[in-house]
C-alpha atoms as a PDB file:
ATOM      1  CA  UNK A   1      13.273  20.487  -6.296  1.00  0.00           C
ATOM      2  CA  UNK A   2      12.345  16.603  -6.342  1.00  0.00           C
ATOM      3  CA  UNK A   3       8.815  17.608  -5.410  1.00  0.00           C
ATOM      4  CA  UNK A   4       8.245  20.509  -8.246  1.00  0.00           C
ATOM      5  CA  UNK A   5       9.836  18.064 -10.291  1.00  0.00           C
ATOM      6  CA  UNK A   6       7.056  15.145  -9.102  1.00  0.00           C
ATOM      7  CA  UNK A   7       4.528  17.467  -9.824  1.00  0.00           C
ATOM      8  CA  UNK A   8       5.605  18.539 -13.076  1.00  0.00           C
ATOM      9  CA  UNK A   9       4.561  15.126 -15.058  1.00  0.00           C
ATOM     10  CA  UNK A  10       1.156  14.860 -12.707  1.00  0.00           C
ATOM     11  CA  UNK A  11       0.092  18.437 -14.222  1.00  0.00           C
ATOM     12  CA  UNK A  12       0.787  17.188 -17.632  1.00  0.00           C
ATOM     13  CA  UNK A  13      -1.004  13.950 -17.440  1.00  0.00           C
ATOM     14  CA  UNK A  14      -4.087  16.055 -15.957  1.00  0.00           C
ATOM     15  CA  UNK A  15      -3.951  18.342 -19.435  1.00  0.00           C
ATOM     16  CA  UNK A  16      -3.964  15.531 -21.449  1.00  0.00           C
ATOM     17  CA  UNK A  17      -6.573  13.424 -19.609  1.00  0.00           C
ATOM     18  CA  UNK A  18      -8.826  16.425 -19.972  1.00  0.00           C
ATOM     19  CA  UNK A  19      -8.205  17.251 -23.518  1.00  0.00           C
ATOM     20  CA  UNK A  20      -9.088  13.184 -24.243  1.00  0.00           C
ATOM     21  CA  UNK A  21     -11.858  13.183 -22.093  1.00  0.00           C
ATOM     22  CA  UNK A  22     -13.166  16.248 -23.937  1.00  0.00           C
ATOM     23  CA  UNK A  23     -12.493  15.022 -27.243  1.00  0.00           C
ATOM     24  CA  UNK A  24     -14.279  11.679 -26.212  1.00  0.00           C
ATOM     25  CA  UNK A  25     -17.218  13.752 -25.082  1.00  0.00           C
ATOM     26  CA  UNK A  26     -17.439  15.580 -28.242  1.00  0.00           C
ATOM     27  CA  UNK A  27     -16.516  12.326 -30.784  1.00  0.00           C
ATOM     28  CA  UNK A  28     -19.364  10.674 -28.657  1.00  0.00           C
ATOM     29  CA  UNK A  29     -21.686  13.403 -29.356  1.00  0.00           C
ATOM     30  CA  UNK A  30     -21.507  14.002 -32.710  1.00  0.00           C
ATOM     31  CA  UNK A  31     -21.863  10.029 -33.333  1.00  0.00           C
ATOM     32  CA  UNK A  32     -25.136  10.016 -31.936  1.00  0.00           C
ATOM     33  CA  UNK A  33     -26.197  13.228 -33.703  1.00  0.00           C
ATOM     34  CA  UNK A  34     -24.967  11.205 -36.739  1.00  0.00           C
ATOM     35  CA  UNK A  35     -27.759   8.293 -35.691  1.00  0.00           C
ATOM     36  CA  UNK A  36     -24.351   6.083 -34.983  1.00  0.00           C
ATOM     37  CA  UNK A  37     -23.762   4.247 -31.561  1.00  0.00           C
ATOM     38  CA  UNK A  38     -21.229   6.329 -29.492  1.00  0.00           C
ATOM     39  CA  UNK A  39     -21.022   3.269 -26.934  1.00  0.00           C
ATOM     40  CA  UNK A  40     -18.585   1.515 -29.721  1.00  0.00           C
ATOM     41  CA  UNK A  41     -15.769   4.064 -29.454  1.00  0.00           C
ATOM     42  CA  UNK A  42     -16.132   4.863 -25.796  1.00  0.00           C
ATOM     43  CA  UNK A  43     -15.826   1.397 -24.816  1.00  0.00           C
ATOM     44  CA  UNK A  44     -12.596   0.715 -27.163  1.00  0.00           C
ATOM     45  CA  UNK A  45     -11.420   4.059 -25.640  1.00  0.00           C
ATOM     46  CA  UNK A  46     -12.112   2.613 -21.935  1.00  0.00           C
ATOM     47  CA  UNK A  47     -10.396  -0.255 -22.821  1.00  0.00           C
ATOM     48  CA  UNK A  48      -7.436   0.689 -24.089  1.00  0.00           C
ATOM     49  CA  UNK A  49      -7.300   2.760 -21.082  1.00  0.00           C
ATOM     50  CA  UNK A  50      -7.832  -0.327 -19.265  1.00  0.00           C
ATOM     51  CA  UNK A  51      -4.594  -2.392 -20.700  1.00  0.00           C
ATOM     52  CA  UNK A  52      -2.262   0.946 -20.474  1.00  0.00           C
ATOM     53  CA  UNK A  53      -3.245   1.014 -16.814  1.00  0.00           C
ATOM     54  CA  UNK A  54      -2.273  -2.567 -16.503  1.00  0.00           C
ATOM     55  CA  UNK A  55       0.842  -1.759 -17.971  1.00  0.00           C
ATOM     56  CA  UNK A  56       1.945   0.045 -14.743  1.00  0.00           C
ATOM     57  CA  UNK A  57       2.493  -3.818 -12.816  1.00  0.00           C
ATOM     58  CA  UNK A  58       4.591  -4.755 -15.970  1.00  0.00           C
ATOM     59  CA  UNK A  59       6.669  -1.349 -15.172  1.00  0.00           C
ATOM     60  CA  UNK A  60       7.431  -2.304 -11.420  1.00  0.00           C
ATOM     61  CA  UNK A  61       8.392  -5.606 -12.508  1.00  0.00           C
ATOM     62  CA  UNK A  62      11.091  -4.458 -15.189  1.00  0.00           C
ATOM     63  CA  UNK A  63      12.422  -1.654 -12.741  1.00  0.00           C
ATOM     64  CA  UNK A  64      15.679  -2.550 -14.474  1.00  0.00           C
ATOM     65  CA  UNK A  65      14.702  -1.584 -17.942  1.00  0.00           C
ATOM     66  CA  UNK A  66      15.228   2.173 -17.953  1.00  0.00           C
ATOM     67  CA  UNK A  67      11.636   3.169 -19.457  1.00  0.00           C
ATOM     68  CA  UNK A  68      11.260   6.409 -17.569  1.00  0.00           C
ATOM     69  CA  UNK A  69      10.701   6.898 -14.126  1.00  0.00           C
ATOM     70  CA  UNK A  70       8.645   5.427 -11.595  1.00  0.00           C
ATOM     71  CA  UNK A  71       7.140   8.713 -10.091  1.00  0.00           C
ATOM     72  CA  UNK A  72       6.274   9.722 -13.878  1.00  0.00           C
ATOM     73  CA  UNK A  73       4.435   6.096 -14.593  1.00  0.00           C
ATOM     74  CA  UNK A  74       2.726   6.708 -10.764  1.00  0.00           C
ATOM     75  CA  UNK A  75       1.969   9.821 -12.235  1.00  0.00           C
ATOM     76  CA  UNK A  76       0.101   8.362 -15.466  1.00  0.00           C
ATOM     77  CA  UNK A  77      -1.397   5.446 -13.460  1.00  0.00           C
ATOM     78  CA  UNK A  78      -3.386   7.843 -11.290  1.00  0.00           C
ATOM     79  CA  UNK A  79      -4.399  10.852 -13.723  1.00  0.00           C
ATOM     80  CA  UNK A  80      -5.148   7.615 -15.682  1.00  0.00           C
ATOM     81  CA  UNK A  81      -7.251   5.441 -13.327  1.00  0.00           C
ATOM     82  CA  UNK A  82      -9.550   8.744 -12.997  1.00  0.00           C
ATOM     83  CA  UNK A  83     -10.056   9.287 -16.593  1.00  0.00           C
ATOM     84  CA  UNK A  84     -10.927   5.530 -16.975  1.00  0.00           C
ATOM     85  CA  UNK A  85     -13.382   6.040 -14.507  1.00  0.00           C
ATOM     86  CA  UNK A  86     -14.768   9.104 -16.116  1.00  0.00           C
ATOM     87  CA  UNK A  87     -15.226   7.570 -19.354  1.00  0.00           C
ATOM     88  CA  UNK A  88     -16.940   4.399 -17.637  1.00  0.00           C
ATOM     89  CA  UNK A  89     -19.315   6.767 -16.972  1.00  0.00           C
ATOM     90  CA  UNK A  90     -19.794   8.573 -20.467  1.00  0.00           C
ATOM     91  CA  UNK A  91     -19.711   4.961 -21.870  1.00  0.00           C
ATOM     92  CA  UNK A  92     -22.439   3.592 -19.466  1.00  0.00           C
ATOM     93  CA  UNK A  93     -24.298   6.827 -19.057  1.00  0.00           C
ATOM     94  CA  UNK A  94     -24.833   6.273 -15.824  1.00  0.00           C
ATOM     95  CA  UNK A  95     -23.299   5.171 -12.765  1.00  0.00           C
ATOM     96  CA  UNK A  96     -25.043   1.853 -12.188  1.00  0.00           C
ATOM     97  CA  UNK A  97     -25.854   0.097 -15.496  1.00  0.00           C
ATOM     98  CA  UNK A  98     -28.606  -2.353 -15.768  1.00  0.00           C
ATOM     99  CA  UNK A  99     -28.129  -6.078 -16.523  1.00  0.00           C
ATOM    100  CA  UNK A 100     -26.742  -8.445 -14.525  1.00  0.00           C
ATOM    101  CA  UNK A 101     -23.392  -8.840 -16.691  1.00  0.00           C
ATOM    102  CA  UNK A 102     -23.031  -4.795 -16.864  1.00  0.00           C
ATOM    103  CA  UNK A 103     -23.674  -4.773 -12.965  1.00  0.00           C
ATOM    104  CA  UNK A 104     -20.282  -7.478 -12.501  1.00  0.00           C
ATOM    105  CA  UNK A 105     -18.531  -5.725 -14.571  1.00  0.00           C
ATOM    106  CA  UNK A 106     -19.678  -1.792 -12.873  1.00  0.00           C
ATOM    107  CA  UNK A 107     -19.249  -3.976  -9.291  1.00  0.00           C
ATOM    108  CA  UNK A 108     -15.410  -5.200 -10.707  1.00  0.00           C
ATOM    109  CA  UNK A 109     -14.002  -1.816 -11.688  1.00  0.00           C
ATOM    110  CA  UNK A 110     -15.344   0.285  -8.774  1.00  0.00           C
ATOM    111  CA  UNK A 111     -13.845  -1.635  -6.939  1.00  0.00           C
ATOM    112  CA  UNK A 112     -10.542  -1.561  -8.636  1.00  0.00           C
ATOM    113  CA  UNK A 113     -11.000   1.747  -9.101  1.00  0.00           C
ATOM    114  CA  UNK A 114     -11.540   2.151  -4.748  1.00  0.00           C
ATOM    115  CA  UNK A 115      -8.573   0.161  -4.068  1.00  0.00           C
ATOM    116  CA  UNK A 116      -6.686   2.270  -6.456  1.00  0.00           C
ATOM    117  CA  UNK A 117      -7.557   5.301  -4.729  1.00  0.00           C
ATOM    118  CA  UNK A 118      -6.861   3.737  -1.193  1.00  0.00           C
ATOM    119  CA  UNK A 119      -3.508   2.425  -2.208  1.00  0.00           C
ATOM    120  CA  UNK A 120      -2.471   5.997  -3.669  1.00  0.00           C
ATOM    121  CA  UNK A 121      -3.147   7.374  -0.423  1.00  0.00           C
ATOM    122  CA  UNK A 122      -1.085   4.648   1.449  1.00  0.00           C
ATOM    123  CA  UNK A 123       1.709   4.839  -0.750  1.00  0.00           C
ATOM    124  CA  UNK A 124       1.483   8.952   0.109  1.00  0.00           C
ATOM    125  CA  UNK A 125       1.369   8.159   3.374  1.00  0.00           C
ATOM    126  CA  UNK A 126       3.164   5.197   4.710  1.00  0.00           C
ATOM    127  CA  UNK A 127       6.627   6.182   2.866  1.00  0.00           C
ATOM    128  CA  UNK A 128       6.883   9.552   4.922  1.00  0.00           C
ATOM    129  CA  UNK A 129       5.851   7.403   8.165  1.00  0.00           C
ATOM    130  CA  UNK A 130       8.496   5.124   7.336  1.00  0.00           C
ATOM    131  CA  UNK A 131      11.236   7.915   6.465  1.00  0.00           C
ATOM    132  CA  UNK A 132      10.512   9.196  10.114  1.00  0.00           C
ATOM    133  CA  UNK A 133      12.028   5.752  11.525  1.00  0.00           C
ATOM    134  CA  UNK A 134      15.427   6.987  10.041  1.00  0.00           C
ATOM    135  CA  UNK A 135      16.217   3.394   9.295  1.00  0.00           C
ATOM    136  CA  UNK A 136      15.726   1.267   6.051  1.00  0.00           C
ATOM    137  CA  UNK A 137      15.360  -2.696   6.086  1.00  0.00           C
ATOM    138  CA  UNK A 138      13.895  -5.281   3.526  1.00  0.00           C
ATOM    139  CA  UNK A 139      10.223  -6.372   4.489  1.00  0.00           C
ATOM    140  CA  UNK A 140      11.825 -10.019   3.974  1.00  0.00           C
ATOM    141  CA  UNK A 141      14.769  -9.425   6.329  1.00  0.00           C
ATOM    142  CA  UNK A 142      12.324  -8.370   9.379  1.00  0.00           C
ATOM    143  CA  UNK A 143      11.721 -12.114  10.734  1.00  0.00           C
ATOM    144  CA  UNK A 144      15.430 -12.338  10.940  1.00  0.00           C
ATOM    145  CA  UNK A 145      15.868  -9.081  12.336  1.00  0.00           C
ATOM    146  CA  UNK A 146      13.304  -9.605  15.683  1.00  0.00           C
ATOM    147  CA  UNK A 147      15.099 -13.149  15.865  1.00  0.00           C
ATOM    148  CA  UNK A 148      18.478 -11.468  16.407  1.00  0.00           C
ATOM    149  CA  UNK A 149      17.003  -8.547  18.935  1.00  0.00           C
ATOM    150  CA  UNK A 150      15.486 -11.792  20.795  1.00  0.00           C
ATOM    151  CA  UNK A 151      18.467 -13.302  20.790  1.00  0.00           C
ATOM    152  CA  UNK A 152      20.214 -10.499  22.274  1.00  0.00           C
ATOM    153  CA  UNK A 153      18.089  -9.454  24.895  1.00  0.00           C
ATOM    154  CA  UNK A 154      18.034 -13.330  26.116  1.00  0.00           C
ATOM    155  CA  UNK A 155      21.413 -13.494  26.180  1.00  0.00           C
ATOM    156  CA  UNK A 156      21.199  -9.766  28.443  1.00  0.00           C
ATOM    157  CA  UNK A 157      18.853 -11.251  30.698  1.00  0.00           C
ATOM    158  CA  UNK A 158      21.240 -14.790  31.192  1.00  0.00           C
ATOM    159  CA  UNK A 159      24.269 -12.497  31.675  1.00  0.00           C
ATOM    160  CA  UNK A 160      22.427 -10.325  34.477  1.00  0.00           C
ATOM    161  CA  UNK A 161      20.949 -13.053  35.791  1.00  0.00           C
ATOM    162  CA  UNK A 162      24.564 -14.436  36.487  1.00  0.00           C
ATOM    163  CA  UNK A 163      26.251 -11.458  37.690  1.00  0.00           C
ATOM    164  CA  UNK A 164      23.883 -10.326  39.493  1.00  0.00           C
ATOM    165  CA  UNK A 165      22.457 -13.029  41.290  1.00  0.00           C
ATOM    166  CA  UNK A 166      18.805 -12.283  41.344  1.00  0.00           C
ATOM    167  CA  UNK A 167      16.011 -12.684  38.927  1.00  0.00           C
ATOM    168  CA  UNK A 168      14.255 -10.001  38.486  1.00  0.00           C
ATOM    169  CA  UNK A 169      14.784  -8.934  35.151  1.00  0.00           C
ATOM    170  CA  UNK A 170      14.638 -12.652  34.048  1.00  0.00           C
ATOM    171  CA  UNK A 171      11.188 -12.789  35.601  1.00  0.00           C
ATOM    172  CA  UNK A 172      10.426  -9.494  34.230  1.00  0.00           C
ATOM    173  CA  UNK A 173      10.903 -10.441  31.265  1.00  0.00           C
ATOM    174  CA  UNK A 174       9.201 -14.195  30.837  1.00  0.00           C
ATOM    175  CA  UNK A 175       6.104 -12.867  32.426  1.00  0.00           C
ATOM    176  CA  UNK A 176       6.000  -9.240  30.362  1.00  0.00           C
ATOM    177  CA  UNK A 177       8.522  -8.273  28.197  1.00  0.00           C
ATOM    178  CA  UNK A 178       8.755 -11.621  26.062  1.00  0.00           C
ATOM    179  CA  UNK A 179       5.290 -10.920  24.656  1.00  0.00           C
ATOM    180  CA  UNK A 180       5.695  -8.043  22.931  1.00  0.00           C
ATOM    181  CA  UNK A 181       9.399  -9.386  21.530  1.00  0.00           C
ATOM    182  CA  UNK A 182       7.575 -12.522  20.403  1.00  0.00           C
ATOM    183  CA  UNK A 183       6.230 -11.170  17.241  1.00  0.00           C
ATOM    184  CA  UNK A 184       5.333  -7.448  15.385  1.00  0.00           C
ATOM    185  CA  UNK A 185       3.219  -5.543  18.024  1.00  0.00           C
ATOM    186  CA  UNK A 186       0.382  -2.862  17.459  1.00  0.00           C
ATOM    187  CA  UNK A 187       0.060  -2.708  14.010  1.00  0.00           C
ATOM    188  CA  UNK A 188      -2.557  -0.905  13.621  1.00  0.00           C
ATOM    189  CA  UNK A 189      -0.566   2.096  16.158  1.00  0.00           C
ATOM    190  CA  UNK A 190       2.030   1.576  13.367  1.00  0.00           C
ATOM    191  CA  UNK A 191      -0.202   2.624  10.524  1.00  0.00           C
ATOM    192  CA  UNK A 192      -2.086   5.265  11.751  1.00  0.00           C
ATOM    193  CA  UNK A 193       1.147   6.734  13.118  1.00  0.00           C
ATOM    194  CA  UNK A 194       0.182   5.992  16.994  1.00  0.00           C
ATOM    195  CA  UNK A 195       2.923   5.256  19.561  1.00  0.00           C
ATOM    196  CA  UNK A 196       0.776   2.847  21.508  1.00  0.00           C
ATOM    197  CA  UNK A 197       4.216   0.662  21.154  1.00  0.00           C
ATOM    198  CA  UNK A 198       6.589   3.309  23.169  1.00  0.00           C
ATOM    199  CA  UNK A 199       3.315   3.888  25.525  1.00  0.00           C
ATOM    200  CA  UNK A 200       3.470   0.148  26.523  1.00  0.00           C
ATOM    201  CA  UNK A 201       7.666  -0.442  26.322  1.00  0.00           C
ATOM    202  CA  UNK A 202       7.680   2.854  28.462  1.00  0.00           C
ATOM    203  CA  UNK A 203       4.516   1.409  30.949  1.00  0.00           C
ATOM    204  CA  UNK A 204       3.796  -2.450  31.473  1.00  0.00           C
ATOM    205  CA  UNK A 205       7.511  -2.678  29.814  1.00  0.00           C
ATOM    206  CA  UNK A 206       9.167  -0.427  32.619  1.00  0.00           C
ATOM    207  CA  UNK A 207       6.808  -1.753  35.412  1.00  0.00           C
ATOM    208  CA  UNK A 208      10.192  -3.966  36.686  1.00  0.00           C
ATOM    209  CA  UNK A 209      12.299  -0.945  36.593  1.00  0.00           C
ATOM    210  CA  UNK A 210      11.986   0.528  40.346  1.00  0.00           C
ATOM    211  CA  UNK A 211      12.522  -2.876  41.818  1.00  0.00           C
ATOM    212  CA  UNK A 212      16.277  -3.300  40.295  1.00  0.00           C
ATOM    213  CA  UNK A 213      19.363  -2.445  41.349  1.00  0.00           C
ATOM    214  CA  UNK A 214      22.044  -0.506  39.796  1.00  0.00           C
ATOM    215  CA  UNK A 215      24.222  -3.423  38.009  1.00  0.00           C
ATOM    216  CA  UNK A 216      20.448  -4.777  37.195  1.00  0.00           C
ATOM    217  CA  UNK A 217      19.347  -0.989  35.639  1.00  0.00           C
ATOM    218  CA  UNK A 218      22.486  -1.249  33.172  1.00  0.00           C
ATOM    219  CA  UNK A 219      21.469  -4.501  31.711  1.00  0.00           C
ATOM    220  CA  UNK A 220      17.410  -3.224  31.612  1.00  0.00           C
ATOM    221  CA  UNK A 221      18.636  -0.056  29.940  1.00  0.00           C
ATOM    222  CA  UNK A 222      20.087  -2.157  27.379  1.00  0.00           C
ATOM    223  CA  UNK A 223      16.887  -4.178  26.899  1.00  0.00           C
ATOM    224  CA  UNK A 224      14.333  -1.251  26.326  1.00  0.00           C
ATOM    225  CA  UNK A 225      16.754   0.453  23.906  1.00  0.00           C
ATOM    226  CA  UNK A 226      16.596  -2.820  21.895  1.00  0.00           C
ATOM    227  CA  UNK A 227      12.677  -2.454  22.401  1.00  0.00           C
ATOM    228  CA  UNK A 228      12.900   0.612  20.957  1.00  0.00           C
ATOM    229  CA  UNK A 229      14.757  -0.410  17.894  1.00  0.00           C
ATOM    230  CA  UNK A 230      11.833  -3.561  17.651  1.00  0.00           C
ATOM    231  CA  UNK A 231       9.612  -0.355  17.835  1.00  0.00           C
ATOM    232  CA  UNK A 232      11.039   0.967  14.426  1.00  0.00           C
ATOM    233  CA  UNK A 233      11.658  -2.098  12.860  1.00  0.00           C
ATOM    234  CA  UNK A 234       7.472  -2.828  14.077  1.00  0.00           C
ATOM    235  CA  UNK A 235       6.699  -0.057  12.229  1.00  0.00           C
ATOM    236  CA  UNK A 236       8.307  -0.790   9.053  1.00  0.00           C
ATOM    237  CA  UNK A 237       6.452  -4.816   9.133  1.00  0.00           C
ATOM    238  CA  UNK A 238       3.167  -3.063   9.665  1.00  0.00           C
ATOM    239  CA  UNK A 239       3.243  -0.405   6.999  1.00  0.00           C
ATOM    240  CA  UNK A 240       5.045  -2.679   4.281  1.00  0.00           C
ATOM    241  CA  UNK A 241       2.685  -5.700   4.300  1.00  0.00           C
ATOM    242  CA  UNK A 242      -0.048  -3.305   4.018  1.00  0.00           C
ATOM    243  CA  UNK A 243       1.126  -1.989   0.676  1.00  0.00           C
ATOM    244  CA  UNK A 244       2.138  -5.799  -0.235  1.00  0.00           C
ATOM    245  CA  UNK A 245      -1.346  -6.925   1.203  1.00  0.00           C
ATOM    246  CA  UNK A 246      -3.072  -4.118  -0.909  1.00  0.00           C
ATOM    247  CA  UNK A 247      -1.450  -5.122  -4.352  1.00  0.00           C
ATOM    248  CA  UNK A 248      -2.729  -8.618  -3.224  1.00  0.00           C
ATOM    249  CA  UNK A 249      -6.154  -7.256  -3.668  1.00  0.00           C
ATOM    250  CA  UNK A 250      -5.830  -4.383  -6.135  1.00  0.00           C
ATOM    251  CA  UNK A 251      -3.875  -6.576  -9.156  1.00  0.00           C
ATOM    252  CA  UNK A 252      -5.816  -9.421  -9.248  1.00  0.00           C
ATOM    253  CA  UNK A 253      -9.535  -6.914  -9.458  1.00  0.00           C
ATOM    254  CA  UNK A 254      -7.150  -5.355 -12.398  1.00  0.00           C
ATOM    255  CA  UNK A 255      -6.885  -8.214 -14.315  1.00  0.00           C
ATOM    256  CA  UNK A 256     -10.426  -9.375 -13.688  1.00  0.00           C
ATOM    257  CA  UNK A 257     -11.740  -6.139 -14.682  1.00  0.00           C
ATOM    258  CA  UNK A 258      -9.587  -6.662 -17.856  1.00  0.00           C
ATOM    259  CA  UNK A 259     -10.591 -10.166 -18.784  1.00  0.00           C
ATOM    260  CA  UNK A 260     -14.588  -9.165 -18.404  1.00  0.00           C
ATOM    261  CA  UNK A 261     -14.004  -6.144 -20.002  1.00  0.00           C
ATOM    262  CA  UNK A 262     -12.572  -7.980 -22.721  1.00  0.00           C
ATOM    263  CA  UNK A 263     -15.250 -10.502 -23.189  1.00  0.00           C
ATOM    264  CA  UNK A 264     -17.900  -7.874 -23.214  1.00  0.00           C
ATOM    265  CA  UNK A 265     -15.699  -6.670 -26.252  1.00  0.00           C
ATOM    266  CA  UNK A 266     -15.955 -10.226 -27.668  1.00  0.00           C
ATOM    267  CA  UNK A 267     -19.850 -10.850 -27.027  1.00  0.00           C
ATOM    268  CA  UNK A 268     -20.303  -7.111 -28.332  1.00  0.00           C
ATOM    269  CA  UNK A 269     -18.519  -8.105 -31.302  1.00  0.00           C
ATOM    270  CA  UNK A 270     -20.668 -10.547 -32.102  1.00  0.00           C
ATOM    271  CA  UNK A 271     -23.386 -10.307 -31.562  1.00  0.00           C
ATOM    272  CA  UNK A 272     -23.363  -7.035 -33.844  1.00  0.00           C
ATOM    273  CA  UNK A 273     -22.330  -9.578 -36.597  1.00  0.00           C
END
């Protein structure tokens, strides 16, 4: 139901970007069959486009408020982001303009307009990757998280160390293990959906295993399962600071693409005074 549902508002938006889009195409037309400039109201048309696009970062910062939902405005921001790029084209009439200022500008929003289409497909993609993990946690709670997993598997290794009598795991774990709990591992495993983690915890991080004991296997066991957890809780680091790291580079293009789209209005402006 929730997906028919998602797709019901993405249908829409495409019916209505292609009835604008047509009547742009046909207003544009019959202006210069009229001997008038169709770039005027294509270019008001792309901007406007422009500023409700921006409006989408407004909407994920007043998730409060209750204007509609958030897979409706995703919804209008994509069907959206293609028709801008559409009418940049039937506004330019072409897809590289010439002049240096056009070119910045062309340069600025295909590149918004790449990013845009990258981070659609990661927010697609990584959410489902995530939902596999079967665990949720706050991006900003993972540093504390791997502290306390470290923290535990020291104190495993102290304890085992002292019942046991022998080293092993101890050693095992300064000269091996202590890497990969030092920090987020194999990111890039993470986001492509790899297991290159599990392949090492269950390799390298194993290696130790046939040399213990029985007391000293109870107290490993322990350790790797917290591994594993570190594994999930990897996963989630890596895929969420992409997303974070994306908006990092697809807002600011936004409102660059804005503010030079808006003095092109201005110099337009005038200099057809």
């Amino acid at each position: 139901m929730s997906q028919r549902y998602s797709a019901v508002p993405m249908v829409t938006f495409c019916v209505l970007s292609a009835a604008v889009f047509g009547v742009a195409v046909w207003a544009a037309r019959d202006t210069w069959q009229n001997l008038g400039n169709p770039a005027i109201l294509t270019g008001y048309t792309l901007f406007v486009l422009m500023l409700l696009l921006g409006f989408f970062n407004g909407r994920k910062r007043l998730s409060m408020l209750p204007i509609g939902r958030a897979s409706v405005w995703l919804a209008f921001h994509v069907v959206a982001g293609f028709l801008a790029l559409a009418m940049f084209w039937l506004h330019t009439g072409s897809i590289w303009p010439v002049g240096l200022y056009e070119q910045v500008l062309a340069g600025l929003f295909y590149l918004v307009s790449i990013s845009g289409i990258i981070g659609y497909g990661l927010s697609r993609m990584l959410p489902r990757r995530l939902a596999q993990t079967e665990i949720e946690i706050i991006f900003e709670r993972i540093p504390a998280e791997l502290a306390e997993i470290r923290e535990k598997i020291e104190a495993l290794v102290l304890e085992c160390t002292e019942k046991t009598g022998s080293d092993t795991v101890a050693q095992h774990y300064i000269g091996t293990l202590s890497w990969f709990f030092a920090r987020p591992r194999f990111r890039i495993s993470h986001i492509v959906g790899g297991d290159a983690a599990g392949h090492w915890l269950r390799g390298p991080g194993c290696a130790a295993r046939r040399y213990l004991n029985d007391p000293e296997q109870e107290y490993f066991d322990q350790i790797i399962e917290l591994g594993e957890l570190k594994c999930l809780i990897d996963r989630h680091y890596s895929c969420q600071e992409l997303l974070k790291k994306w908006l990092l580079v697809h807002v600011p293009l936004a409102m660059a693409v804005i503010l030079v789209a808006a003095w092109h209005l201005i110099l337009v402006n005038v200099y057809a005074l």
